[in-house]
PDB file of N, CA and C in Angstrom:
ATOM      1  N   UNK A   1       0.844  -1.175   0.000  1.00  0.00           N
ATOM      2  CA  UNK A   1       0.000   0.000   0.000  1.00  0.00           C
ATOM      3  C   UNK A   1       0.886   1.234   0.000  1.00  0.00           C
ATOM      4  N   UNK A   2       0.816   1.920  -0.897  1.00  0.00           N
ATOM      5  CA  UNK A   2       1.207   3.701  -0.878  1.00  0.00           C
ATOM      6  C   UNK A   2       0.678   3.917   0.286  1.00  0.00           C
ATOM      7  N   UNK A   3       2.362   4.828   1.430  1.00  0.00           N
ATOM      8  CA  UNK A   3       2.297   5.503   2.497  1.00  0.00           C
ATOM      9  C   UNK A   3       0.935   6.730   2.214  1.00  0.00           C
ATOM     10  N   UNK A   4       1.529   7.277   0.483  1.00  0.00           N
ATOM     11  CA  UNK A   4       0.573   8.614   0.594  1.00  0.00           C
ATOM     12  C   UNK A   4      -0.876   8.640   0.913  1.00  0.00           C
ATOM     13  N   UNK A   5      -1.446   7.385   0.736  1.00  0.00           N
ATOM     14  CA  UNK A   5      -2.789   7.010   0.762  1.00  0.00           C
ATOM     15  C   UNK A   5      -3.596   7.032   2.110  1.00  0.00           C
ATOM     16  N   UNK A   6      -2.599   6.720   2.988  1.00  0.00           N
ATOM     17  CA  UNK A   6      -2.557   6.908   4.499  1.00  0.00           C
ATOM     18  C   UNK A   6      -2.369   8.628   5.116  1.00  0.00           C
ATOM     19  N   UNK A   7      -1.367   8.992   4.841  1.00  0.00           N
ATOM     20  CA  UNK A   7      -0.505  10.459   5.505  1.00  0.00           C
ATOM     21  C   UNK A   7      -2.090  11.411   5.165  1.00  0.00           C
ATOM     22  N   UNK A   8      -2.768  11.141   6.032  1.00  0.00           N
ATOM     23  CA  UNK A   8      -4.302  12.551   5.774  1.00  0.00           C
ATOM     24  C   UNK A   8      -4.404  13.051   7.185  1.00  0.00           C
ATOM     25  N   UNK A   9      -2.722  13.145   7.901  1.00  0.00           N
ATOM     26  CA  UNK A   9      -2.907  14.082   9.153  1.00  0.00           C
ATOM     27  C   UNK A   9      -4.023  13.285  10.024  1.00  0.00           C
ATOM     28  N   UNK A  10      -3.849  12.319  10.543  1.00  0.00           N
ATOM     29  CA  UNK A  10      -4.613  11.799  11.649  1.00  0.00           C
ATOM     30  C   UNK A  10      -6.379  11.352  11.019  1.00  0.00           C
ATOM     31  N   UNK A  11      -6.374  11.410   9.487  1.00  0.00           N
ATOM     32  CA  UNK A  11      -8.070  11.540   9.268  1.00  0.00           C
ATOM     33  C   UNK A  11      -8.392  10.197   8.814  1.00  0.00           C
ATOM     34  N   UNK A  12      -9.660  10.015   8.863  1.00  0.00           N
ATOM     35  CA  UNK A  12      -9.747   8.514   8.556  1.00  0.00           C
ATOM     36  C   UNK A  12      -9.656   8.196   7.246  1.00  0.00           C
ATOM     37  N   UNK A  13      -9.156   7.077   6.988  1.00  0.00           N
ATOM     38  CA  UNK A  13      -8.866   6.800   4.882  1.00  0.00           C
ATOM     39  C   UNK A  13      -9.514   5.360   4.903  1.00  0.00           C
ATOM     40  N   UNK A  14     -10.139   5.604   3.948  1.00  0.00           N
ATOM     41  CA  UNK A  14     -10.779   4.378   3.574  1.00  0.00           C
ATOM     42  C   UNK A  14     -10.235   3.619   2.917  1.00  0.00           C
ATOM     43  N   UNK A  15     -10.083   2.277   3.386  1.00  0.00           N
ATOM     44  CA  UNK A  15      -9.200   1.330   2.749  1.00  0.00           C
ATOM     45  C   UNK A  15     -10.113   0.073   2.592  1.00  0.00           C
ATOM     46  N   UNK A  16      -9.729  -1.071   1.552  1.00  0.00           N
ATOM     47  CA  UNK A  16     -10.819  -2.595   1.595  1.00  0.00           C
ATOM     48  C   UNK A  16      -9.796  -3.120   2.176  1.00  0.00           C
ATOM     49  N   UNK A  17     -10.809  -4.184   3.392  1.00  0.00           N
ATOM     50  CA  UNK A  17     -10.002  -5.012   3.772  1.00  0.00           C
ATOM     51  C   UNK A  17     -10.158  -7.015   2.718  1.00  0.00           C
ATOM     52  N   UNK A  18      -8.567  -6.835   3.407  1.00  0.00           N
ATOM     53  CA  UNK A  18      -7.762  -7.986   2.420  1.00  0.00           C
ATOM     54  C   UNK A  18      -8.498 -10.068   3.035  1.00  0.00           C
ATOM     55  N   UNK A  19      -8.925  -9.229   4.239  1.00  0.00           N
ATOM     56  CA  UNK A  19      -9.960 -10.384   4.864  1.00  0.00           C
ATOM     57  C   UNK A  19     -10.730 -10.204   6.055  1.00  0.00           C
ATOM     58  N   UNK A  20     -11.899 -10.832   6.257  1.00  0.00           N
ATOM     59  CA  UNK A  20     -12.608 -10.326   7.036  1.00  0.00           C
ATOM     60  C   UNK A  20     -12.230 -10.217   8.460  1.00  0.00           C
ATOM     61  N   UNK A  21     -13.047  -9.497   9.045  1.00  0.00           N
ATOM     62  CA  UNK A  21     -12.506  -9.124  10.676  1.00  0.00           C
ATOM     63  C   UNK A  21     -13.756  -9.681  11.692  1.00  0.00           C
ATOM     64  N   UNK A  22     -13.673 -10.658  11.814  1.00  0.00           N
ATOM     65  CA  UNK A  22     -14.795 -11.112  12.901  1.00  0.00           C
ATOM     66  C   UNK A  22     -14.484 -10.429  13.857  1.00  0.00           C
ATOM     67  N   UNK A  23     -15.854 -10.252  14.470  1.00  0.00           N
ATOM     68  CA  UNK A  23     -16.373 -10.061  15.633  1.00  0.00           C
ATOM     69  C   UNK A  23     -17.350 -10.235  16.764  1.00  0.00           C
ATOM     70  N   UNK A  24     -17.277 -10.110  17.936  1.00  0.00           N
ATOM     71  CA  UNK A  24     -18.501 -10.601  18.699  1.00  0.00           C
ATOM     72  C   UNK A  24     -19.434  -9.303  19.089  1.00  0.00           C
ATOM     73  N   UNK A  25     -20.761 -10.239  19.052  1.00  0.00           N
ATOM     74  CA  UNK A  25     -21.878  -9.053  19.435  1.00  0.00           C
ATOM     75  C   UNK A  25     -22.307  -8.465  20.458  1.00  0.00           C
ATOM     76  N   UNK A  26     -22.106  -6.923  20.809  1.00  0.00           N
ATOM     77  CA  UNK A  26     -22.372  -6.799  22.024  1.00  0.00           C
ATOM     78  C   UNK A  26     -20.869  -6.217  22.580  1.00  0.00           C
ATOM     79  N   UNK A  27     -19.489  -6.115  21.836  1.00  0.00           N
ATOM     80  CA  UNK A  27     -18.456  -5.751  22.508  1.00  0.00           C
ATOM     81  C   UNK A  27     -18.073  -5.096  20.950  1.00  0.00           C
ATOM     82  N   UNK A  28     -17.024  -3.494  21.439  1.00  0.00           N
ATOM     83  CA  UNK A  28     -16.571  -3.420  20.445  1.00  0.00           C
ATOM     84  C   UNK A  28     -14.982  -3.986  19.972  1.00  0.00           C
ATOM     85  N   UNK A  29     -14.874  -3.953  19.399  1.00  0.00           N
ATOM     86  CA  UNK A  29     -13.168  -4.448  19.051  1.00  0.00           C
ATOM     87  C   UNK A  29     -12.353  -3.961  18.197  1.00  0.00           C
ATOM     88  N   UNK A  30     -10.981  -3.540  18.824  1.00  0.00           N
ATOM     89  CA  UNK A  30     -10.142  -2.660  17.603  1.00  0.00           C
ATOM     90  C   UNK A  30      -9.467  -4.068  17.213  1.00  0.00           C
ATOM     91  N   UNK A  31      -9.080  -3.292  15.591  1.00  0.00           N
ATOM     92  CA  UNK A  31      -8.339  -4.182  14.749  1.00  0.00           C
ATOM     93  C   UNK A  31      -7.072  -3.352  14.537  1.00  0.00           C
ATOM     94  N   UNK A  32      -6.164  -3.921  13.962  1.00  0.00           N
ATOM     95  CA  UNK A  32      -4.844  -3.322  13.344  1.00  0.00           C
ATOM     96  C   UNK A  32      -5.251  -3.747  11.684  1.00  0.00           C
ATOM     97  N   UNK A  33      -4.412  -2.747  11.013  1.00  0.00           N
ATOM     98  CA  UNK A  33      -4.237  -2.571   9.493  1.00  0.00           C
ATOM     99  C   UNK A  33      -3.028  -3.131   8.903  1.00  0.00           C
ATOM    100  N   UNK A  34      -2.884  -4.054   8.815  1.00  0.00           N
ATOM    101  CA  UNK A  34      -1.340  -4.562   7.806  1.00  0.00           C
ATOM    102  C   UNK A  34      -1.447  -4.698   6.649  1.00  0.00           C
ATOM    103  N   UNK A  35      -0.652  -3.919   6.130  1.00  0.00           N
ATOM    104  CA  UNK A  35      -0.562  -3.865   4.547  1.00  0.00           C
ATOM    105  C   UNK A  35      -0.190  -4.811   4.022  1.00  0.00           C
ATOM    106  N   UNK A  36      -0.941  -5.173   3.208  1.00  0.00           N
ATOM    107  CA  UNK A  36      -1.758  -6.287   1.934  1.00  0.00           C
ATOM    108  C   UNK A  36      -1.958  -6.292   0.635  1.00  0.00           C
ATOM    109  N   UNK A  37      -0.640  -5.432   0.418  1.00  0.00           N
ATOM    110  CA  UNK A  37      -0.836  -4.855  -1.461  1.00  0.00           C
ATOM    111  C   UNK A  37      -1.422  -4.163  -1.231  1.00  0.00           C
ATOM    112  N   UNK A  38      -2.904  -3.412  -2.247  1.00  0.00           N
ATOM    113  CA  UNK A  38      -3.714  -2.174  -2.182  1.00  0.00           C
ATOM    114  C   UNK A  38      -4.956  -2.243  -0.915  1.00  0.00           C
ATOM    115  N   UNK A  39      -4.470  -3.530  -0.509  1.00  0.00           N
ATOM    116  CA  UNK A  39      -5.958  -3.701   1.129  1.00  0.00           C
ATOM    117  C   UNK A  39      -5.223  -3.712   2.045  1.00  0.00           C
ATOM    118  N   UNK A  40      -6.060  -4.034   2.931  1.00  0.00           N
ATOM    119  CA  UNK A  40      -5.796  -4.036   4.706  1.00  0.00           C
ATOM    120  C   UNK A  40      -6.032  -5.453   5.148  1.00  0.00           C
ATOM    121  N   UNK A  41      -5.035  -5.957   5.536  1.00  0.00           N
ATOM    122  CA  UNK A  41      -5.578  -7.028   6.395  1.00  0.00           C
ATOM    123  C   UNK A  41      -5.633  -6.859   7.946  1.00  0.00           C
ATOM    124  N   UNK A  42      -6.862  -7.078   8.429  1.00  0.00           N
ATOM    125  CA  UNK A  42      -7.353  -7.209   9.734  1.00  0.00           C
ATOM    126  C   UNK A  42      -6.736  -8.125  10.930  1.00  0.00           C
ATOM    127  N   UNK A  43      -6.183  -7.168  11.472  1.00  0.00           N
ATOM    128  CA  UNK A  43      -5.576  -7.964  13.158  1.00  0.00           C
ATOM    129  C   UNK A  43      -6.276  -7.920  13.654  1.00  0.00           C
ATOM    130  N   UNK A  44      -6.969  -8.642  15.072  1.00  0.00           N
ATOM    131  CA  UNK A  44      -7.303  -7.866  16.370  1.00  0.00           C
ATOM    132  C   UNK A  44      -6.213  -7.882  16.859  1.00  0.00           C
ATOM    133  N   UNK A  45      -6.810  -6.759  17.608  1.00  0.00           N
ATOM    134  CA  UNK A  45      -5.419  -6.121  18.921  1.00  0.00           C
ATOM    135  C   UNK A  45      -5.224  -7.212  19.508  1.00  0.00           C
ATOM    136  N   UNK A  46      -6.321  -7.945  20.164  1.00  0.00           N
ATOM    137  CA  UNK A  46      -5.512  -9.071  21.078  1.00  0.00           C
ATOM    138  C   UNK A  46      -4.793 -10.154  20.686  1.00  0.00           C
ATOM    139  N   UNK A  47      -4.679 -10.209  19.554  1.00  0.00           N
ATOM    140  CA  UNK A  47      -3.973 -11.298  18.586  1.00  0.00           C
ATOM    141  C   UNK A  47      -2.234 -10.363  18.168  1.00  0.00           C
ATOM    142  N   UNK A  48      -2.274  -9.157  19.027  1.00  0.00           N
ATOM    143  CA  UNK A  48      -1.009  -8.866  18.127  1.00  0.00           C
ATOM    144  C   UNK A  48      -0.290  -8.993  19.126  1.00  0.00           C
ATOM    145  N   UNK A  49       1.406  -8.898  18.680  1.00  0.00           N
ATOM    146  CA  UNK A  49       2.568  -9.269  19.085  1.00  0.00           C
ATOM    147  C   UNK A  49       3.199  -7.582  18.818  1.00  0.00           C
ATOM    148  N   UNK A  50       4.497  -7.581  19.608  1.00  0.00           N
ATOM    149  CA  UNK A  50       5.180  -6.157  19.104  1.00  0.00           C
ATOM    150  C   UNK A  50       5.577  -6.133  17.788  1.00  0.00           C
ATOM    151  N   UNK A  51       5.740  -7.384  17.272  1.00  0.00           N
ATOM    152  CA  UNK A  51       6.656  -7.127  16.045  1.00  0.00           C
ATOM    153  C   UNK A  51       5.658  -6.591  14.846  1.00  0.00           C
ATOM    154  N   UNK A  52       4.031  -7.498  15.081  1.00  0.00           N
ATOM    155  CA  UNK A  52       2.723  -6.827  14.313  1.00  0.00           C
ATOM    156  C   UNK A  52       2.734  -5.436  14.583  1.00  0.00           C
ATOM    157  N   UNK A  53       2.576  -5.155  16.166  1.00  0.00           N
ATOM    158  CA  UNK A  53       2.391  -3.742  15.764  1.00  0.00           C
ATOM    159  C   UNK A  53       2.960  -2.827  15.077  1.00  0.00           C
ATOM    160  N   UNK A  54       4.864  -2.937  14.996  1.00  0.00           N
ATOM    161  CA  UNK A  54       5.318  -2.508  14.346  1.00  0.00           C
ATOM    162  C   UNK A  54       5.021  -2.165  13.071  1.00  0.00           C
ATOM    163  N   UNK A  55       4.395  -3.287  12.387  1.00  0.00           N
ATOM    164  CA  UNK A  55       4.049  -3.037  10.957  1.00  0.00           C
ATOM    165  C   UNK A  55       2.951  -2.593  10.497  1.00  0.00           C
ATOM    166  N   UNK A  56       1.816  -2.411  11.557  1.00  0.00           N
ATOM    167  CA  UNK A  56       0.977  -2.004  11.510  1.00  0.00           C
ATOM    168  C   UNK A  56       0.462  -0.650  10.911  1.00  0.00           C
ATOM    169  N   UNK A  57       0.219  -0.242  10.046  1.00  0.00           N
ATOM    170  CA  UNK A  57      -0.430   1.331   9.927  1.00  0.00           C
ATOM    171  C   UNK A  57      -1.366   2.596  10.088  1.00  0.00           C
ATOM    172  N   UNK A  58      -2.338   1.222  10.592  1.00  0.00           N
ATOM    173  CA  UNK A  58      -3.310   2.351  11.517  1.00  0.00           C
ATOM    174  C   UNK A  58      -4.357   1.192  12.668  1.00  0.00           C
ATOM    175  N   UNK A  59      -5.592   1.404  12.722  1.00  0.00           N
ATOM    176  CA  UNK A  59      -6.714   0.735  13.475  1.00  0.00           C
ATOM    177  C   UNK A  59      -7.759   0.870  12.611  1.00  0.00           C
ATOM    178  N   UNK A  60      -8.699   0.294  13.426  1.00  0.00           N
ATOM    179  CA  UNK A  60     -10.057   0.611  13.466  1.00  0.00           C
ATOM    180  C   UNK A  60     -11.301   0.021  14.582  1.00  0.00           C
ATOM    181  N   UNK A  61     -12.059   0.183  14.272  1.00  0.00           N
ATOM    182  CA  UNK A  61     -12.961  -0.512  15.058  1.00  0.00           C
ATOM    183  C   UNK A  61     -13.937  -1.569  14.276  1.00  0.00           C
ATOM    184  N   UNK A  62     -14.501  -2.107  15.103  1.00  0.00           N
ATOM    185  CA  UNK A  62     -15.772  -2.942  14.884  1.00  0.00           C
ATOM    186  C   UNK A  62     -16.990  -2.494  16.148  1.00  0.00           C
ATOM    187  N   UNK A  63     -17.977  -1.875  15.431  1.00  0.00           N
ATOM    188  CA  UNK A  63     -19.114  -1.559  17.043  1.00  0.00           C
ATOM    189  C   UNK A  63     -19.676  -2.613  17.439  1.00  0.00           C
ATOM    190  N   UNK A  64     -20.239  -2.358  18.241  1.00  0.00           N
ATOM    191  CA  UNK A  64     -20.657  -3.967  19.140  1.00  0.00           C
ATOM    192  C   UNK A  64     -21.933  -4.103  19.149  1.00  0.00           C
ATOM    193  N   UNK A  65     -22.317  -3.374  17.823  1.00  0.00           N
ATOM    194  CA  UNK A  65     -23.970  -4.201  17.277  1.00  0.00           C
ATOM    195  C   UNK A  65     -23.544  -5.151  16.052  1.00  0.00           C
ATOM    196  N   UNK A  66     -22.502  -5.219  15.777  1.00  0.00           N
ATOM    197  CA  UNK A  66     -22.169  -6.144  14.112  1.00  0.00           C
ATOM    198  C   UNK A  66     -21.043  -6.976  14.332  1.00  0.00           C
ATOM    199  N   UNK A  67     -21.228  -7.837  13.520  1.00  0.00           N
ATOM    200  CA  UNK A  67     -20.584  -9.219  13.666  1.00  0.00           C
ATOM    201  C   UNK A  67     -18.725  -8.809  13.059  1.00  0.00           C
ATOM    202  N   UNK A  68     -19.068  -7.803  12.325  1.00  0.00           N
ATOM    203  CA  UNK A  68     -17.794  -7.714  11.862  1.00  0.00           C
ATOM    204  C   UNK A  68     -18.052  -7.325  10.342  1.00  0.00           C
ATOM    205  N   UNK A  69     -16.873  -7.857   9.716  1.00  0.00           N
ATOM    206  CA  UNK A  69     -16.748  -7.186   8.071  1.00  0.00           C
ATOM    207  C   UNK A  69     -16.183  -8.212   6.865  1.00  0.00           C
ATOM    208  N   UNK A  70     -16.902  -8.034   6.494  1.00  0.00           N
ATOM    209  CA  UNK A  70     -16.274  -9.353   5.012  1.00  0.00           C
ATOM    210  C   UNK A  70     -15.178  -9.076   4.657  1.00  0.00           C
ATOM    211  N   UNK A  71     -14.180  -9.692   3.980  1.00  0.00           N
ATOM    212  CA  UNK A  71     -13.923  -9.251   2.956  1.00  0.00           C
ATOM    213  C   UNK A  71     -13.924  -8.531   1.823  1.00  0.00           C
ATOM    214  N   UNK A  72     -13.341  -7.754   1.431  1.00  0.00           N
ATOM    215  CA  UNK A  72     -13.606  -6.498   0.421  1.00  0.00           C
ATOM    216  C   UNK A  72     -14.237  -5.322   0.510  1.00  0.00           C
ATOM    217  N   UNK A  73     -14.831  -5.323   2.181  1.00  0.00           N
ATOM    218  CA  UNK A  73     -15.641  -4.271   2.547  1.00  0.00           C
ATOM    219  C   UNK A  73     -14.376  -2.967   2.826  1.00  0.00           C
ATOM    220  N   UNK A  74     -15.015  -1.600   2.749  1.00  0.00           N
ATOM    221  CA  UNK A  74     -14.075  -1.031   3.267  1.00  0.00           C
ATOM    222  C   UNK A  74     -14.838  -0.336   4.299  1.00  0.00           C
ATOM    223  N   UNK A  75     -13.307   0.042   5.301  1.00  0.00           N
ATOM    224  CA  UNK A  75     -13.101   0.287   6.488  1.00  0.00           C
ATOM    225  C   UNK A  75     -12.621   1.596   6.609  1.00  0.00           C
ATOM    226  N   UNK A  76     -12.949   2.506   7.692  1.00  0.00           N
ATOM    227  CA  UNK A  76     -12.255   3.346   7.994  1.00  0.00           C
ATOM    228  C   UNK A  76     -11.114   3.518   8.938  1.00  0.00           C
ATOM    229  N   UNK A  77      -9.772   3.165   8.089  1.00  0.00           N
ATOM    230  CA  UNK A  77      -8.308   3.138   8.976  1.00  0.00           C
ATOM    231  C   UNK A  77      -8.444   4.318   9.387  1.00  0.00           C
ATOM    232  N   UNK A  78      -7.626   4.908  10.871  1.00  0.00           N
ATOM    233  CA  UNK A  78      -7.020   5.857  11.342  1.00  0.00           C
ATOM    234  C   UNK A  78      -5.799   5.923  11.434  1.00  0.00           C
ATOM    235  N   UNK A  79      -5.104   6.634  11.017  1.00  0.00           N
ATOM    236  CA  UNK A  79      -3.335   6.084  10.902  1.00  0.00           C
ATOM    237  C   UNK A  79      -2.774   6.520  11.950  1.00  0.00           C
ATOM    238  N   UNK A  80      -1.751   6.037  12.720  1.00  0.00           N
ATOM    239  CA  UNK A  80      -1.114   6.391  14.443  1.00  0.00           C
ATOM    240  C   UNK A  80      -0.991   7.695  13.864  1.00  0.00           C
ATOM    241  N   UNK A  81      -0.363   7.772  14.729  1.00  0.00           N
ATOM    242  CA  UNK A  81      -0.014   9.466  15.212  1.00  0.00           C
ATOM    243  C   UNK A  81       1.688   9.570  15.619  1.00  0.00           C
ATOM    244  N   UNK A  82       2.176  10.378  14.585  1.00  0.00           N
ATOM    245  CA  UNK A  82       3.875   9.883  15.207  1.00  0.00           C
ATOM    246  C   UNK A  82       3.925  11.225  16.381  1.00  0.00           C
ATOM    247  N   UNK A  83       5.010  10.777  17.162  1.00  0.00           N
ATOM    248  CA  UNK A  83       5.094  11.702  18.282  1.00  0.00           C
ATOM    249  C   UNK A  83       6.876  12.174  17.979  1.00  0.00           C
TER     250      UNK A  83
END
């Protein structure tokens, strides 16, 4: 994935993800973004390691009325924030 596609100053960019992001109903859940060619593939946070986060490029969520997101759906990444 082109960095430039991301760099929108903290704003959300819409990206498709590269596979779906289950989720459970009733809780929300952040995911991580790993670049996947022109998609996102979906971490959950609790599935990551330091070395994922590292590579990671932004988040997102899942709200905790929906099961989650297919494949090919797109998502709204937020890209970190460098300090």
């Amino acid at each position: 994935m082109d960095d430039h596609r991301l760099a929108l100053g903290g704003e959300l960019a819409p990206v498709r993800l590269a596979a779906k992001a289950s989720s459970t109903i009733g809780l929300t859940e952040f995911f991580l973004g790993l670049p996947d060619g022109e998609a996102i593939r979906p971490l959950p946070l609790h599935e990551a390691g330091f070395e994922t986060l590292g590579r990671a490029v932004g988040w997102f969520t899942v709200p905790p009325g929906s099961e989650g997101y297919a494949a090919g759906d797109v998502v709204h990444l937020r890209p970190f924030q460098p300090r």
